[in-house]
Protein backbone atom coordinates (compact mmCIF):
# COMPACT_ATOMS: atom_id res chain seq x y z
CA UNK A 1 68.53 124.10 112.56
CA UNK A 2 68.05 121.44 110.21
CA UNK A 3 64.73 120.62 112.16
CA UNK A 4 63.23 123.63 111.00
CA UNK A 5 63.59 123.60 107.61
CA UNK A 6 60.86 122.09 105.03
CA UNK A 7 61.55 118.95 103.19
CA UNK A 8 62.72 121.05 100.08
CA UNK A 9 65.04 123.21 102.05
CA UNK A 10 66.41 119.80 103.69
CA UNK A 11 67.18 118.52 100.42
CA UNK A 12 68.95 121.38 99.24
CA UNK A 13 71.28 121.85 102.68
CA UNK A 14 72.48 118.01 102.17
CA UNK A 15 72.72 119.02 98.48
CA UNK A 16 75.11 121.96 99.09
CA UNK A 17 76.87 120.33 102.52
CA UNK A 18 77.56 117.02 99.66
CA UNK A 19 78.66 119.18 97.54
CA UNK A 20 81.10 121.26 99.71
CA UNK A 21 82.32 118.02 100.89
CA UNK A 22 83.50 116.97 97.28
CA UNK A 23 84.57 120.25 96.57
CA UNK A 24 87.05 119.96 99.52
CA UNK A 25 87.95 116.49 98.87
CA UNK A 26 88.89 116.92 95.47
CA UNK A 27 90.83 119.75 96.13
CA UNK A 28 93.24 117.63 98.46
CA UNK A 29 93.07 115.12 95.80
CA UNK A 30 94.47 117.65 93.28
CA UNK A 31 97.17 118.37 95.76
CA UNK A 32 98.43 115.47 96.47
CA UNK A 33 98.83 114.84 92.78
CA UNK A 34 100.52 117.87 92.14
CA UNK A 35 102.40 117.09 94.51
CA UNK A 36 103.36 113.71 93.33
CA UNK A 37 104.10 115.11 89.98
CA UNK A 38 105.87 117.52 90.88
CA UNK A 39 108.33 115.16 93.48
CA UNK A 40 108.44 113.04 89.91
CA UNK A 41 109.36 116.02 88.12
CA UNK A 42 112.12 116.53 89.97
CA UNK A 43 113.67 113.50 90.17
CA UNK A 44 113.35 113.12 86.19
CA UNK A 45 115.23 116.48 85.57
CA UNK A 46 117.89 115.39 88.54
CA UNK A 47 118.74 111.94 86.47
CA UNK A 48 118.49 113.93 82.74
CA UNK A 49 121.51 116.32 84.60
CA UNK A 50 123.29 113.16 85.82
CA UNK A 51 122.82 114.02 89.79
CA UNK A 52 120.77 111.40 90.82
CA UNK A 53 121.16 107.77 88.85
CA UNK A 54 118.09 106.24 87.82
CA UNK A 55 117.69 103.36 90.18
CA UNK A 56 117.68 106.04 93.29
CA UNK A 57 115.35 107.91 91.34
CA UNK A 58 113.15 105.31 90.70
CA UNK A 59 113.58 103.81 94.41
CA UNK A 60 112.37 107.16 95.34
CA UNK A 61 108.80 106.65 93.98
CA UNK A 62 108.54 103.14 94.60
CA UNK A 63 109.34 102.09 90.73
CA UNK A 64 111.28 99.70 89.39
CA UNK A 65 114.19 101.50 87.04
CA UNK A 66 112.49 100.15 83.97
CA UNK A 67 108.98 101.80 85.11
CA UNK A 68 110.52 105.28 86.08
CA UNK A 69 111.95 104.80 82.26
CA UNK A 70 109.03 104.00 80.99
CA UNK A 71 107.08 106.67 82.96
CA UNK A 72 109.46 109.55 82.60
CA UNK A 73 109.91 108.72 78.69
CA UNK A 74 113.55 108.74 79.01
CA UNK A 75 115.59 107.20 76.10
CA UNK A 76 118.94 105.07 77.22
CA UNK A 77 121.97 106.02 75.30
């Protein structure tokens, strides 16, 4: 197919199959850091109700306690 198509038309398939590709790509980009936030989310709400302790928490997402802290804007009382 892409044989038969003029030089223009060429340029404008890779155009739109580059395009579709980033399209797609961000999208499970976007998901993944949803998905992240949303594990992170989580996990700050479980230590602000005292279920989980922070060092688990922070274990969790491969922080040290005083990152997750830091990250999750949590003041120690």
């Amino acid at each position: 197919m892409f044989a038969n198509l003029n030089e223009e038309e060429q340029r404008e398939y890779v155009y739109r199959q580059g395009r579709e590709e980033g399209r797609e790509e961000g999208m499970e980009k976007g998901m993944e850091k949803g998905m992240e936030k949303g594990i992170f989310d989580t996990l700050v709400n479980l230590v602000k109700d005292k279920l989980l302790d922070i060092a688990e928490a922070a274990k969790r997402v491969n922080m040290t306690t005083d990152e997750f802290i830091t990250a999750a804007g949590l003041k120690l009382q």
